[in-house]
N, C-alpha and C. Protein backbone atom coordinates (compact mmCIF):
# COMPACT_ATOMS: atom_id res chain seq x y z
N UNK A 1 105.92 -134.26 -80.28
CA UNK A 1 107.02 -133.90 -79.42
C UNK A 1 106.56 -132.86 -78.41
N UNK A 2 106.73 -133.25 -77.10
CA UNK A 2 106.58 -132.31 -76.10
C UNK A 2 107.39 -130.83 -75.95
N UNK A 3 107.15 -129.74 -75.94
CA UNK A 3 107.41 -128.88 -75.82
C UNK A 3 108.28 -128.78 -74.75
N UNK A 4 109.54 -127.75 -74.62
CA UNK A 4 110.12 -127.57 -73.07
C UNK A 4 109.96 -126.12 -72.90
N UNK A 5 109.68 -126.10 -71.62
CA UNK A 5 109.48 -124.71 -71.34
C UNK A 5 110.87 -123.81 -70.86
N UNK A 6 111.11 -122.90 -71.42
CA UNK A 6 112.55 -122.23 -71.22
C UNK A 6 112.16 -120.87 -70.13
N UNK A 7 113.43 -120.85 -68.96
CA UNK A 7 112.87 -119.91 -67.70
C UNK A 7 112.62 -118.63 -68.15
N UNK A 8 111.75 -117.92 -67.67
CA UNK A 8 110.85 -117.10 -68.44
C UNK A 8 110.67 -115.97 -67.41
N UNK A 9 111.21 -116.26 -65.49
CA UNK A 9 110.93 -115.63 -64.93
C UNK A 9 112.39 -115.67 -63.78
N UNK A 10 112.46 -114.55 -63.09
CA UNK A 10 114.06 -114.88 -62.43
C UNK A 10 114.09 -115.69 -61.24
N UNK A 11 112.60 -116.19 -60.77
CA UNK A 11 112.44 -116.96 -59.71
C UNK A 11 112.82 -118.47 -60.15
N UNK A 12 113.02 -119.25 -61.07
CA UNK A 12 113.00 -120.21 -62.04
C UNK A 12 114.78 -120.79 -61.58
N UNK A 13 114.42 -121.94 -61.44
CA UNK A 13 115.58 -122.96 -61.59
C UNK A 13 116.62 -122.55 -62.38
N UNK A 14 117.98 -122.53 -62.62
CA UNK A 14 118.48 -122.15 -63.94
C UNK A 14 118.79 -123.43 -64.13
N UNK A 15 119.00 -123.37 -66.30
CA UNK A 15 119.01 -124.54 -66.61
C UNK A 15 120.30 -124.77 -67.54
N UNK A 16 120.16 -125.90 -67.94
CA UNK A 16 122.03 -126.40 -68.41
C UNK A 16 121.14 -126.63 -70.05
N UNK A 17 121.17 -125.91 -70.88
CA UNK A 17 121.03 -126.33 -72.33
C UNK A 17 119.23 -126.13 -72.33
N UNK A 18 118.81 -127.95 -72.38
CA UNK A 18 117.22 -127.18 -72.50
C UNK A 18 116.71 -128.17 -70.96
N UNK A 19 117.37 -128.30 -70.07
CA UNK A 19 116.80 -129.19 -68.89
C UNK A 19 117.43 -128.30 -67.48
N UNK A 20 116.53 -127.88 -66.41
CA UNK A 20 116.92 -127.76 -65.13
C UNK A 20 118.13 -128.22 -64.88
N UNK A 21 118.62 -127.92 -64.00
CA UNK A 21 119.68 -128.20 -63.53
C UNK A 21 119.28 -129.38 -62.23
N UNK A 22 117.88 -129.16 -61.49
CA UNK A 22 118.11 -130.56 -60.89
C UNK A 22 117.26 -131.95 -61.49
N UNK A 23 117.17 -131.46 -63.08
CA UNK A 23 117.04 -132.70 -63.81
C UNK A 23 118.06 -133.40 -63.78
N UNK A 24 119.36 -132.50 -63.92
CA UNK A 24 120.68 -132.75 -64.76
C UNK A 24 121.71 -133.87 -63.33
N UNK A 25 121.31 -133.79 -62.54
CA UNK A 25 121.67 -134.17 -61.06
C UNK A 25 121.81 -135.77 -61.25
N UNK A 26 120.65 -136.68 -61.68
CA UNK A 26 120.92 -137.86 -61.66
C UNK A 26 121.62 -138.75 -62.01
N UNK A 27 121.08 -138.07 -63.64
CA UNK A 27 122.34 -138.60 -65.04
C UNK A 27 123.92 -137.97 -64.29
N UNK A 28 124.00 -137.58 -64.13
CA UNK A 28 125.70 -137.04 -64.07
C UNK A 28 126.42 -137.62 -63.01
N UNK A 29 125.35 -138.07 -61.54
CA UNK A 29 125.72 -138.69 -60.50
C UNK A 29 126.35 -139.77 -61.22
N UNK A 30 124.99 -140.77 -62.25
CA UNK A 30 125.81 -142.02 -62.78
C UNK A 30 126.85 -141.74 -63.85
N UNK A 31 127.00 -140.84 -64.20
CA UNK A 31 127.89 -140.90 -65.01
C UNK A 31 129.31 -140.93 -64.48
N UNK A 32 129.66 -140.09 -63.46
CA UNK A 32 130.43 -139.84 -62.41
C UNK A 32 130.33 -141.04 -61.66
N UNK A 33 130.04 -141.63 -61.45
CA UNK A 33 129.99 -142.60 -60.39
C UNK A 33 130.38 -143.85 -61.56
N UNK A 34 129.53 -143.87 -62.56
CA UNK A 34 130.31 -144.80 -63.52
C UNK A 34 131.51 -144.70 -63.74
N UNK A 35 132.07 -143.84 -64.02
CA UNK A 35 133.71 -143.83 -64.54
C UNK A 35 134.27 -144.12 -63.72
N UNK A 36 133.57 -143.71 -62.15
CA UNK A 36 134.91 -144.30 -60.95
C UNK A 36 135.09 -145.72 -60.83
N UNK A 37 133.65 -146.17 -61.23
CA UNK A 37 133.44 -148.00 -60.46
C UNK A 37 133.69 -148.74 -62.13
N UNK A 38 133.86 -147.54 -63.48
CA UNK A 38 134.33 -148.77 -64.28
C UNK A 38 133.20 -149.15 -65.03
N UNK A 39 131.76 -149.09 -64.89
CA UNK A 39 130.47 -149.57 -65.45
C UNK A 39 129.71 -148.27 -65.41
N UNK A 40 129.89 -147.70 -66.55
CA UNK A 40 129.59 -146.62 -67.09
C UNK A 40 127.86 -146.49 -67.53
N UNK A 41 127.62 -147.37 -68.31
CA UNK A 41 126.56 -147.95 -69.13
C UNK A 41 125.48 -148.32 -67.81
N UNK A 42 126.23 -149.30 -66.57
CA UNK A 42 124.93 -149.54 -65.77
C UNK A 42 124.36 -148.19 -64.83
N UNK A 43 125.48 -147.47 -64.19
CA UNK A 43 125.69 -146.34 -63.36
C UNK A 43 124.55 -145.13 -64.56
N UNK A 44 125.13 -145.27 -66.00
CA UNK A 44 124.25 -144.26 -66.57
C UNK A 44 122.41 -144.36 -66.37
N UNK A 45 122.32 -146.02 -66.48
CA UNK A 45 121.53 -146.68 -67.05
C UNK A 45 120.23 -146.21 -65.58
N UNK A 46 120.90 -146.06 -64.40
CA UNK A 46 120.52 -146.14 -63.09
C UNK A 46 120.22 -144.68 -62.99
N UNK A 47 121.25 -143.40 -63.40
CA UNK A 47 120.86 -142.56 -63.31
C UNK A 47 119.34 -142.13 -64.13
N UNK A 48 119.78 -142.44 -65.70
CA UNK A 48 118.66 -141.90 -66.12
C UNK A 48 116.93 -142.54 -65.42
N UNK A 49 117.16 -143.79 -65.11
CA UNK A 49 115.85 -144.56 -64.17
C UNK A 49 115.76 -143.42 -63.36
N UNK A 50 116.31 -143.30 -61.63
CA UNK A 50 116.28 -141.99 -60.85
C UNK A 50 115.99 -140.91 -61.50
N UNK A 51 116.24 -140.56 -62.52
CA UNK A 51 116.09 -138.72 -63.06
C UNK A 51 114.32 -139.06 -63.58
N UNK A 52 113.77 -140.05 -63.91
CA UNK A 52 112.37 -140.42 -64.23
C UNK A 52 111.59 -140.27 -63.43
N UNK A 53 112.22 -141.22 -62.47
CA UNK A 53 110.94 -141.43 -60.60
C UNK A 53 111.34 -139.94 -60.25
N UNK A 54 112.30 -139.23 -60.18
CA UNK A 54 112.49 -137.77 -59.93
C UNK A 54 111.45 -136.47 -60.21
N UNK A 55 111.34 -137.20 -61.87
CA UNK A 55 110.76 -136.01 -62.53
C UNK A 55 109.07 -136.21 -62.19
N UNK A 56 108.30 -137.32 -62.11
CA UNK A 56 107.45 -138.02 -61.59
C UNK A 56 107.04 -136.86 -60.33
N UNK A 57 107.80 -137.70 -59.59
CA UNK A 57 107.61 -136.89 -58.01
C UNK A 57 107.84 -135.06 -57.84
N UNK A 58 108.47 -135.03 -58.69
CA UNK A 58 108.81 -133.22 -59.14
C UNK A 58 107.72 -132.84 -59.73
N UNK A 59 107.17 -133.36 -60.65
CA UNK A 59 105.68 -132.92 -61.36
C UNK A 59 104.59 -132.45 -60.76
N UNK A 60 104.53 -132.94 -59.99
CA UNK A 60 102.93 -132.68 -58.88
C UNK A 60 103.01 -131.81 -57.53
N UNK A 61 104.47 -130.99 -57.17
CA UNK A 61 104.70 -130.76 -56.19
C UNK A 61 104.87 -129.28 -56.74
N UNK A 62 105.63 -127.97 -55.87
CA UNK A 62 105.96 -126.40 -55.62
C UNK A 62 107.59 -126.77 -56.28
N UNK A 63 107.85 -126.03 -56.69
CA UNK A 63 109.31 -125.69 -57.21
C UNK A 63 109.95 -125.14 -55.62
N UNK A 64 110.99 -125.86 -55.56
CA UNK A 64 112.12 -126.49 -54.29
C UNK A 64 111.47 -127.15 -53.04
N UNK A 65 110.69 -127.93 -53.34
CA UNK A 65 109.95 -128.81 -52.66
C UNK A 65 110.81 -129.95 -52.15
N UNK A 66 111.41 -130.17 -52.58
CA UNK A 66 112.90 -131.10 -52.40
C UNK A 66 113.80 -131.09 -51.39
N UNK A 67 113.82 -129.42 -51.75
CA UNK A 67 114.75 -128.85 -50.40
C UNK A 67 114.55 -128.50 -49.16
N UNK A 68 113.05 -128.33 -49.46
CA UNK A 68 112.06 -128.04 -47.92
C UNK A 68 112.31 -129.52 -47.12
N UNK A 69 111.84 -130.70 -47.91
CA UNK A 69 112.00 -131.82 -47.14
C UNK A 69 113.20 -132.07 -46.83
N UNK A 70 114.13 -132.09 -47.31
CA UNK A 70 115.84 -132.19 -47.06
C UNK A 70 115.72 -131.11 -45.88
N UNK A 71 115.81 -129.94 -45.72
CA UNK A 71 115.60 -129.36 -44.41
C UNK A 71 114.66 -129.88 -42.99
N UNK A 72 113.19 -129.91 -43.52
CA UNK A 72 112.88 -130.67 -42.59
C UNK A 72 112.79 -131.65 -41.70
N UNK A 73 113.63 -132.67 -42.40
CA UNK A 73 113.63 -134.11 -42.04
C UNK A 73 115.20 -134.50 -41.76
N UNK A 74 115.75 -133.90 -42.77
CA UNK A 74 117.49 -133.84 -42.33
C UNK A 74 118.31 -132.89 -41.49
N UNK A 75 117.67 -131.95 -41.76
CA UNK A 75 118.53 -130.68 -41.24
C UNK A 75 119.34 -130.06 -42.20
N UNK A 76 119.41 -130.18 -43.57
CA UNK A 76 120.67 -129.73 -43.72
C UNK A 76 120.01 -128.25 -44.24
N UNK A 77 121.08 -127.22 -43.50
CA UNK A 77 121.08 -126.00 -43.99
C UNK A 77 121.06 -125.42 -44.92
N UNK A 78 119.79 -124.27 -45.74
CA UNK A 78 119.50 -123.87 -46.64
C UNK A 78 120.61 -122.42 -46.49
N UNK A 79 120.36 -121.63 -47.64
CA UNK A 79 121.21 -120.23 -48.35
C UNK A 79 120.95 -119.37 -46.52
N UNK A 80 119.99 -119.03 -46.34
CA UNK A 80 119.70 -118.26 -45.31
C UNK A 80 120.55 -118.69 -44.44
N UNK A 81 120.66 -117.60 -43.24
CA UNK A 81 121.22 -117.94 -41.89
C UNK A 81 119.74 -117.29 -41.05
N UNK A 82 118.63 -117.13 -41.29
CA UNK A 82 117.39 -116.78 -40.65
C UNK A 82 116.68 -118.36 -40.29
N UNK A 83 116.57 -119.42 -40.69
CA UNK A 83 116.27 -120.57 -40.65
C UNK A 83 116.57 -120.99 -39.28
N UNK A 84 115.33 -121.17 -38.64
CA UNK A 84 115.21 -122.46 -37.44
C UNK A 84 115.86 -123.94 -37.78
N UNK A 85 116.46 -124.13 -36.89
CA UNK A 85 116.81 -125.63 -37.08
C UNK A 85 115.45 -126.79 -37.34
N UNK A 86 115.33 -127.23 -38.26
CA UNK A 86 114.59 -128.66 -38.22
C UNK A 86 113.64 -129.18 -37.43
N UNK A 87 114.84 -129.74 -36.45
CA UNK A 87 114.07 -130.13 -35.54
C UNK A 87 113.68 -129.59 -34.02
N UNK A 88 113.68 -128.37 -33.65
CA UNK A 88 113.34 -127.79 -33.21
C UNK A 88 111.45 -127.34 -33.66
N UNK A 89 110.53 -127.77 -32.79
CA UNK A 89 109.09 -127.91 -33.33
C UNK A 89 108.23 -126.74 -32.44
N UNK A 90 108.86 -126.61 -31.45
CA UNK A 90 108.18 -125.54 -30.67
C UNK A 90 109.38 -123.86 -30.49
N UNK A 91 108.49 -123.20 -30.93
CA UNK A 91 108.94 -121.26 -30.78
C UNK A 91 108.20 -120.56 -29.93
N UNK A 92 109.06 -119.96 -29.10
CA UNK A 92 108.27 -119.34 -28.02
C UNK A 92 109.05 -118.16 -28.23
């Protein structure tokens, strides 16, 4: 059995029981999304798949690496109000 590592430092994700909180993001989408559409079981079935390829792609990368690209590529606004817009590429 794999060990989980519990946050240890205050820079650290906070977590729901013994999993991150943006582990917890996928499963709950389908779960939520199951109860609305009625197919609970497939919606779950879909989340937990996504929370896998998630954790995958989360493994090899910086902790909020996620959110850098969601900023960069989307725009959407992080905690700060110091943040350059996106797409704005040149500062003078």
């Amino acid at each position: 059995m794999k060990q989980i590592q519990i946050a240890q430092h205050i820079d650290e994700p906070p977590h729901f029981l013994l999993w991150s909180i943006d582990e917890m993001v996928p499963p709950m989408l389908g779960i939520i999304s199951g109860i609305l559409l009625g197919q609970l079981f497939y919606c779950l079935m879909a989340g937990l798949v996504l929370n896998h390829f998630y954790k995958r792609f989360r493994d090899h990368r910086p902790n909020g690496y996620l959110l850098h690209l969601l900023y960069w590529y989307i725009g959407v606004p992080l905690k700060g109000f110091c943040f350059k817009h996106a797409f704005i590429r040149d500062f003078w």
